[in-house]
Protein backbone atom coordinates (compact mmCIF):
# COMPACT_ATOMS: atom_id res chain seq x y z
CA UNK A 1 5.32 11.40 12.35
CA UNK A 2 5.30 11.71 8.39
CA UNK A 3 2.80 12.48 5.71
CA UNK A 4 1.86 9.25 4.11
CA UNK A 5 0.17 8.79 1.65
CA UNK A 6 -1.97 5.34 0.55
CA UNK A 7 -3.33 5.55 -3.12
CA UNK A 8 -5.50 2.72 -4.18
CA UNK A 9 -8.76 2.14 -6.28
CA UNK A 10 -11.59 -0.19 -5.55
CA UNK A 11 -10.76 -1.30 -9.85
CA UNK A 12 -7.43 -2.51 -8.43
CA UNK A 13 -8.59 -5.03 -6.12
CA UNK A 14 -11.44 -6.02 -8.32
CA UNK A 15 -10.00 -6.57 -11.99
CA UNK A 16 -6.77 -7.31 -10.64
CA UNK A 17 -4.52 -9.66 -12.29
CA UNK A 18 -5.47 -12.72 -9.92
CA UNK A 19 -3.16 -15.60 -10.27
CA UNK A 20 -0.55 -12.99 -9.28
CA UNK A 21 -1.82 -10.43 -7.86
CA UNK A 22 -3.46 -12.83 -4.98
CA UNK A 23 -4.30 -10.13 -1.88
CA UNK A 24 -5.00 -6.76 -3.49
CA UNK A 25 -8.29 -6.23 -2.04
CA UNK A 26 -7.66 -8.03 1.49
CA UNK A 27 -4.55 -5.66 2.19
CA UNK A 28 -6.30 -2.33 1.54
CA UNK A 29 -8.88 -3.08 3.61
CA UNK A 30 -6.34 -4.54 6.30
CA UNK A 31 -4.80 -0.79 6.34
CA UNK A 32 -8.27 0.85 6.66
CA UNK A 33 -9.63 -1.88 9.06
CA UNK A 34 -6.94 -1.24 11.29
CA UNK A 35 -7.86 2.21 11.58
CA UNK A 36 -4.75 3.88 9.72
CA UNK A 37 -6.87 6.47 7.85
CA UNK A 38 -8.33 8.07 11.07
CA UNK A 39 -4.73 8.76 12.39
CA UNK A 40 -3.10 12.22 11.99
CA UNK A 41 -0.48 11.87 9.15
CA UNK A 42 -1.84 9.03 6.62
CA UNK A 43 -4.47 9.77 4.50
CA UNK A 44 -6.08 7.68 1.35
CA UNK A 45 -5.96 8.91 -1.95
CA UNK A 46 -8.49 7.26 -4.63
CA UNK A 47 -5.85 6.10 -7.96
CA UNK A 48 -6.36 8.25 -10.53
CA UNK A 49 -6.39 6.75 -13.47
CA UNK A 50 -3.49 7.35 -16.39
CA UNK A 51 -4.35 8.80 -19.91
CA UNK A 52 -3.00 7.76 -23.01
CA UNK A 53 -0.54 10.35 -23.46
CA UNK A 54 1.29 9.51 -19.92
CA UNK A 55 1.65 5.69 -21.09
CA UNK A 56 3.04 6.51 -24.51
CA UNK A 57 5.95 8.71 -22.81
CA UNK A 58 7.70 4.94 -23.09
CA UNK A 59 5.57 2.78 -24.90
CA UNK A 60 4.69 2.61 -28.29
CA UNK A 61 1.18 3.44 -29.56
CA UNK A 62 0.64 -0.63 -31.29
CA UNK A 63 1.58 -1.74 -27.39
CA UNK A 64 -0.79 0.74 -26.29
CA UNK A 65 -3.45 -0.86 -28.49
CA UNK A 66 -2.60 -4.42 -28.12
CA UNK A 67 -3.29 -4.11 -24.77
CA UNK A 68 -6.36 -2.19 -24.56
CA UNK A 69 -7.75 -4.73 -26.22
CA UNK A 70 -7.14 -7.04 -23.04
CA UNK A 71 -9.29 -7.40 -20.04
CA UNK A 72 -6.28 -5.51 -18.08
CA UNK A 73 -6.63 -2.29 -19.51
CA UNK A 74 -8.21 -0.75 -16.81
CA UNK A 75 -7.03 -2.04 -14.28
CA UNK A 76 -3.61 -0.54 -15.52
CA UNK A 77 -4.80 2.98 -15.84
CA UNK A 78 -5.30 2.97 -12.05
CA UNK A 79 -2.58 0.95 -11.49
CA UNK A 80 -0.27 3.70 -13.19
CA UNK A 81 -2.10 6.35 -12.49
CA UNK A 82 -1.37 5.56 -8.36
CA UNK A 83 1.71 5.89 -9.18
CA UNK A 84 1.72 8.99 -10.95
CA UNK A 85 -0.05 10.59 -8.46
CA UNK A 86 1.77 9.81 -5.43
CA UNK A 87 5.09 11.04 -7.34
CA UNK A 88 3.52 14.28 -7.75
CA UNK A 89 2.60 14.94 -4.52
CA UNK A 90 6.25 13.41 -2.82
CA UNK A 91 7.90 15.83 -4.91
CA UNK A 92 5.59 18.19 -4.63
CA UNK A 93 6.12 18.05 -0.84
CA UNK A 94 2.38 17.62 -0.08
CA UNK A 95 2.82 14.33 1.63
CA UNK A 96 6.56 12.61 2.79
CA UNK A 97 6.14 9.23 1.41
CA UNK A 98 3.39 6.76 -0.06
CA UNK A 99 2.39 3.43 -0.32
CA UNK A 100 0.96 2.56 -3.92
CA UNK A 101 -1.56 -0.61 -4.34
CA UNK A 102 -1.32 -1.83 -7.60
CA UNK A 103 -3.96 -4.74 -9.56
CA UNK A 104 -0.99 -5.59 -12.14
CA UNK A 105 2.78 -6.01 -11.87
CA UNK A 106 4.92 -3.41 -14.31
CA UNK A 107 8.35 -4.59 -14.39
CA UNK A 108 8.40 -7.08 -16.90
CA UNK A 109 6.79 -4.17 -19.11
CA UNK A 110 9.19 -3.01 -22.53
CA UNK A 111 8.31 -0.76 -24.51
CA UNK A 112 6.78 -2.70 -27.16
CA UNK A 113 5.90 -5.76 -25.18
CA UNK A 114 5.36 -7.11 -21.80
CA UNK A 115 5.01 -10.52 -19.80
CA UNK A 116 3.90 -11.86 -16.03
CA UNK A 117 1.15 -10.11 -15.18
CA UNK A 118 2.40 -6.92 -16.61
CA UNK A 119 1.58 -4.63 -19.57
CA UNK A 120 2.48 -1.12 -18.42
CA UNK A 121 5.98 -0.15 -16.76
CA UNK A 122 3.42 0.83 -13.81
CA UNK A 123 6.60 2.58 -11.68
CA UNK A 124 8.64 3.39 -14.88
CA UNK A 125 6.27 5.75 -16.02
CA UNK A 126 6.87 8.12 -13.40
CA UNK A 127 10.29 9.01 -14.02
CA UNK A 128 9.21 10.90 -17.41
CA UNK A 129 6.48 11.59 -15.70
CA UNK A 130 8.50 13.60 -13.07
CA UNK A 131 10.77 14.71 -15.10
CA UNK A 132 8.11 16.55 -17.63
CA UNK A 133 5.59 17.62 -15.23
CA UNK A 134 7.59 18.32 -12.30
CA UNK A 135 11.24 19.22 -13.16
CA UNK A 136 13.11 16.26 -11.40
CA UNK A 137 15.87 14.23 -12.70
CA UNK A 138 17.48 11.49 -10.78
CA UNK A 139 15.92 8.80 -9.26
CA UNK A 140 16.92 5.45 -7.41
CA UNK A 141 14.75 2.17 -8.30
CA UNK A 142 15.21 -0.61 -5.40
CA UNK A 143 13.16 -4.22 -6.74
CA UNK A 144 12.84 -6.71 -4.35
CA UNK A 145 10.04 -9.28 -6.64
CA UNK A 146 12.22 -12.76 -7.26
CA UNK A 147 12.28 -12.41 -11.20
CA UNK A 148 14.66 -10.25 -12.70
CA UNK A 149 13.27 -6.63 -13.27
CA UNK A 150 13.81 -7.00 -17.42
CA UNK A 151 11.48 -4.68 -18.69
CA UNK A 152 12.45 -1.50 -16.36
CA UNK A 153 16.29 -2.28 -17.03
CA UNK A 154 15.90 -2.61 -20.63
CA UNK A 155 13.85 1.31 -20.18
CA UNK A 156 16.44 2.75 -18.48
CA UNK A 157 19.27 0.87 -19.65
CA UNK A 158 21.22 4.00 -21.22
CA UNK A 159 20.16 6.55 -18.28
CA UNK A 160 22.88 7.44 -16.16
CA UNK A 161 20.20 9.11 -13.64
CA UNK A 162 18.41 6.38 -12.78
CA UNK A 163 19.49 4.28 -10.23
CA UNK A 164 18.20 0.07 -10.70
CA UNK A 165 18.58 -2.28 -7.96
CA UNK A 166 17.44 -5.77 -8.45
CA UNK A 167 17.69 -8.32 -5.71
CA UNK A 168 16.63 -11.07 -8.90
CA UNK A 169 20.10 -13.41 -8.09
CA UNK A 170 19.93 -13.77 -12.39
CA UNK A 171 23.05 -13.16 -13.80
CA UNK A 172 22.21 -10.68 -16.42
CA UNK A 173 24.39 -8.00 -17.92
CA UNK A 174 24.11 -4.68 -19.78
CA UNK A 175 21.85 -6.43 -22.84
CA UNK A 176 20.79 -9.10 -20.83
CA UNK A 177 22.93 -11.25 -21.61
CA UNK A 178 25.08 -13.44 -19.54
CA UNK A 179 27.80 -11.56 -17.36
CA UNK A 180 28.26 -10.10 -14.47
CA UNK A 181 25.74 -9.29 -11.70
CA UNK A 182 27.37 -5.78 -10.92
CA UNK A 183 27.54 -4.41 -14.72
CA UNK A 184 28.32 -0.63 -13.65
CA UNK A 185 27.53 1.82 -11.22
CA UNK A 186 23.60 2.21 -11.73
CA UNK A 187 22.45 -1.06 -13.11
CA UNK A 188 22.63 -3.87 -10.68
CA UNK A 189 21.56 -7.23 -9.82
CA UNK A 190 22.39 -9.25 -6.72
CA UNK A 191 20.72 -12.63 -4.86
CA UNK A 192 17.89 -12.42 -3.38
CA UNK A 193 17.50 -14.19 0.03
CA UNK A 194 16.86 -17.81 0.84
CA UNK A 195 15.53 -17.05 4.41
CA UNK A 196 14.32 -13.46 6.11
CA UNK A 197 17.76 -13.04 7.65
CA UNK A 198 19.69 -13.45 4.84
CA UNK A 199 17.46 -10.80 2.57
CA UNK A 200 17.35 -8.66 4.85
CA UNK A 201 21.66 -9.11 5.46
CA UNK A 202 21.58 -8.35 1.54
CA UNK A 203 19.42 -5.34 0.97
CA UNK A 204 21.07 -3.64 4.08
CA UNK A 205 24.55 -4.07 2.44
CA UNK A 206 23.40 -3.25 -1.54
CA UNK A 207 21.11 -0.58 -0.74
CA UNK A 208 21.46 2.06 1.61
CA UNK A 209 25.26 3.08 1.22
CA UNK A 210 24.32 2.65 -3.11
CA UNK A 211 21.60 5.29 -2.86
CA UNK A 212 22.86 7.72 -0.63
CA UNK A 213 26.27 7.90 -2.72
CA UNK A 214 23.46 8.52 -5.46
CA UNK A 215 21.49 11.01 -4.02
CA UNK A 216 18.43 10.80 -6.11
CA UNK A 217 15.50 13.12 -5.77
CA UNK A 218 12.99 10.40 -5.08
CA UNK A 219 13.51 6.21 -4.44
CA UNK A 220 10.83 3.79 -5.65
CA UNK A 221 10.73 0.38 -3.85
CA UNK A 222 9.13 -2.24 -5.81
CA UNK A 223 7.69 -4.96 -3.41
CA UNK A 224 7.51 -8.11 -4.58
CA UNK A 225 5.94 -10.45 -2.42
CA UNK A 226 6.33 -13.67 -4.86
CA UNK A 227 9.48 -14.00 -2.26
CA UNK A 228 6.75 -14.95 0.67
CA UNK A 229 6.64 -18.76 1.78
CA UNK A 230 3.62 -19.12 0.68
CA UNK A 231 3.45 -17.28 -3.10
CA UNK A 232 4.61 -18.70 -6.03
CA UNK A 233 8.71 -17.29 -6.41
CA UNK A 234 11.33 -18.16 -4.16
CA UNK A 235 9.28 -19.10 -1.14
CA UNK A 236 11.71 -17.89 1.26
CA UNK A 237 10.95 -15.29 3.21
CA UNK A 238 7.95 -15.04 6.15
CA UNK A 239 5.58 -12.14 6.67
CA UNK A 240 7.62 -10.72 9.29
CA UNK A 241 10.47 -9.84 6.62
CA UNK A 242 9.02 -7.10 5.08
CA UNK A 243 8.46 -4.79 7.55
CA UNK A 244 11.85 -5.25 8.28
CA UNK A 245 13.08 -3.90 4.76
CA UNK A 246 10.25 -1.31 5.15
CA UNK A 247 12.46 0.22 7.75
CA UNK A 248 15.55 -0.34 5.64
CA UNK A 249 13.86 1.40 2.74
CA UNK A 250 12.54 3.92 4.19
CA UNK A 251 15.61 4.85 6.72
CA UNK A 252 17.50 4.86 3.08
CA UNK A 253 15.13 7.31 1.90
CA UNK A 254 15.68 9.91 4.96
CA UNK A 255 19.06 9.75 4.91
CA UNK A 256 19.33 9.64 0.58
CA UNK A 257 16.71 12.02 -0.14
CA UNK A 258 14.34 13.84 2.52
CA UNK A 259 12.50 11.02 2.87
CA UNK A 260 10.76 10.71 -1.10
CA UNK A 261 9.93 7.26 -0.91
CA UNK A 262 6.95 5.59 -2.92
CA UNK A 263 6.46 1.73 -2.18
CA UNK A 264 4.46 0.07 -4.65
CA UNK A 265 2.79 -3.19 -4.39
CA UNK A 266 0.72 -5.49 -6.73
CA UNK A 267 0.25 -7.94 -3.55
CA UNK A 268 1.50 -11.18 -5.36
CA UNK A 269 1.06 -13.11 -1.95
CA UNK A 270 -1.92 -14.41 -0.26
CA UNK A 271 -4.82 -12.77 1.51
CA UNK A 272 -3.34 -13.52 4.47
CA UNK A 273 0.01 -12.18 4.48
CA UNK A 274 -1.08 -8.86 2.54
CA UNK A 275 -3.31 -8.46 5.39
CA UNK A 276 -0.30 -8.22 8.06
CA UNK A 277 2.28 -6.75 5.81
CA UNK A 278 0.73 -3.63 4.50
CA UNK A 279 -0.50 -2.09 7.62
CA UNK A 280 3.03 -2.64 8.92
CA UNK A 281 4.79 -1.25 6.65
CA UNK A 282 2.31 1.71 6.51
CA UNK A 283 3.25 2.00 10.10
CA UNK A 284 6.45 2.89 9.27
CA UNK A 285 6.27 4.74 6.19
CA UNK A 286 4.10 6.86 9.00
CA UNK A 287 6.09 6.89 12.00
CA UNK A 288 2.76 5.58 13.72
CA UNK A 289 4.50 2.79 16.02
CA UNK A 290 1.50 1.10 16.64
CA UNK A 291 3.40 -2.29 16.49
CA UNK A 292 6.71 -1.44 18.13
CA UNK A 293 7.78 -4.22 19.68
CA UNK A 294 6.59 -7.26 17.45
C-alpha cells in the first residue's frame, strides 16, 4: 500500500466557487464516510492556508490586491496552500502521493489576471514553491479539465523543465495563437475524449511514454471534471472514467518518478459524481483495493 495523503479544508467546501466548483463538500465527506481515514496508509491533512509571499512568487502584487478584494480570497489561500503542502511532504518523502481538494479552479490564472473560477495558479505555485523551499527542478503537469489550460501555459511557457499536458482539443500554439497542437517537446495540447473509451485511449497514448522520457521529480494531475455527463464542459465522459485515468496517472507516476503524484481537484461536477469518484481514485492513489472488481 502507499502513503496518501488527502489535504482539504472545511473553507474549501464552504466558500467555494459554486457554479463551478459544484461537489466540493459532498466528495470529502464521501472519502471520510467511506471510512478511508481509518485505514493504514491515508491520512487527512487540514489545507494550510498560503501567505502572500508564496502567491507573489508568480503573480504580481496589483493581482494580489485585486483579488483580495473578492469574496474568493480565502478560499484561495487554502486552496493553494493544499497544494503547497502536499508538494512538500511528496518530495519530502513523508507521504507517496496526495489527493488535493480545491474550492477554486487555478489554471486559467496569469500572472496579472485570471478568468473561470480562478484567481490563483492554485497548482502553478508549487513549482517555485518546490524549487525554493525544497531544491527540486523538473516537473510534469498532466490537465485533463475541457478548456484549454491558458494561464499555466502562458507561466511556464519559456521553462524547459516543466512538462504541460493539456487534453483541451484547442488548437493553440507557443503564444496562443493558432498552430499546431504539438508546439515542442514540453508544451502540448491534444483532444480530449468524446466518450470514456476514447479519453481514456488518449491519455494512455499522450501521457505515460511523454513523462517517463521526461523524468520529472514530481507529476501534478489536474482533474477536471467539467468533462462529466452531467457538468457543464464537454459532457462526455461517465463517473466510471476517472478512476480509470487515476490508474493511468498514477501507474505513470511509479514508473516516471517514484510514485510523486499530487491530484488536485476543484470538483466542477455534481454532488453526486464527486461522491463516487474521489473515494475511488483515493483507492488507488492508496493501493487500498476496496473496489477491485467494479
Amino acid at each position: 500500500m502507499k502513503r496518501t495523503g488527502v489535504f482539504y479544508h472545511d473553507i474549501c467546501g464552504k466558500e467555494a466557487y459554486s457554479s463551478l466548483a459544484m461537489g466540493v463538500e459532498d466528495g470529502f465527506l464521501a472519502i471520510k464516510n467511506e471510512g478511508f481515514f481509518s485505514r493504514t496508509g491515508v491520512t487527512y491533512f487540514e489545507s494550510r492556508p498560503a501567505v502572500e509571499r508564496e502567491i507573489a512568487r508568480i503573480h504580481t502584487p496589483d493581482w494580489i490586491e485585486e483579488v483580495k478584494r473578492t469574496q474568493w480570497w480565502r478560499v484561495s489561500l487554502y486552496s493553494i496552500g493544499g497544494v503547497l503542502q502536499a508538494t512538500e511532504k511528496v518530495i519530502r518523502g513523508e507521504i507517496d502521493n496526495a489527493l488535493v481538494i480545491a474550492g477554486v479552479g487555478g489554471h486559467h490564472a496569469h500572472r496579472d489576471s485570471a478568468w473561470g473560477g480562478c484567481y490563483f495558479s492554485v497548482t502553478g505555485l508549487a513549482i517555485p514553491h518546490a524549487r525554493e523551499i525544497l531544491g527540486a527542478r523538473r516537473f510534469a503537469i498532466v490537465d485533463t479539465d475541457t478548456h484549454h489550460a491558458d494561464g499555466v501555459r502562458h507561466i511556464f511557457k519559456d521553462d524547459d523543465d516543466v512538462l504541460h499536458i493539456c487534453f483541451c482539443g484547442a488548437d493553440y500554439s507557443w503564444d496562443d495563437t493558432p498552430g499546431s497542437l504539438v508546439e515542442n517537446k514540453t508544451k502540448l495540447c491534444f483532444p480530449h475524449g468524446t466518450s470514456d473509451e476514447t479519453e481514456i485511449e488518449n491519455v494512455m497514448r499522450e501521457v505515460p511514454d511523454r513523462v517517463r522520457e521526461f523524468k520529472p521529480e514530481l507529476l501534478f494531475w489536474i482533474c477536471g471534471m467539467d468533462t462529466h455527463q452531467d457538468s457543464y464542459g464537454t459532457r462526455a465522459l461517465t463517473s466510471k472514467c476517472y478512476p480509470k485515468l487515476a490508474e493511468i496517472i498514477k501507474d505513470t507516476a511509479d514508473r516516471a518518478c517514484g510514485g510523486r503524484l499530487i491530484v488536485k481537484t476543484c470538483c466542477n461536477a455534481p454532488p453526486h459524481a464527486t461522491a463516487y469518484i474521489l473515494p475511488r481514485i483515493v483507492d488507488c492513489l492508496g493501493e487500498v483495493k476496496r473496489y477491485a472488481g467494479e
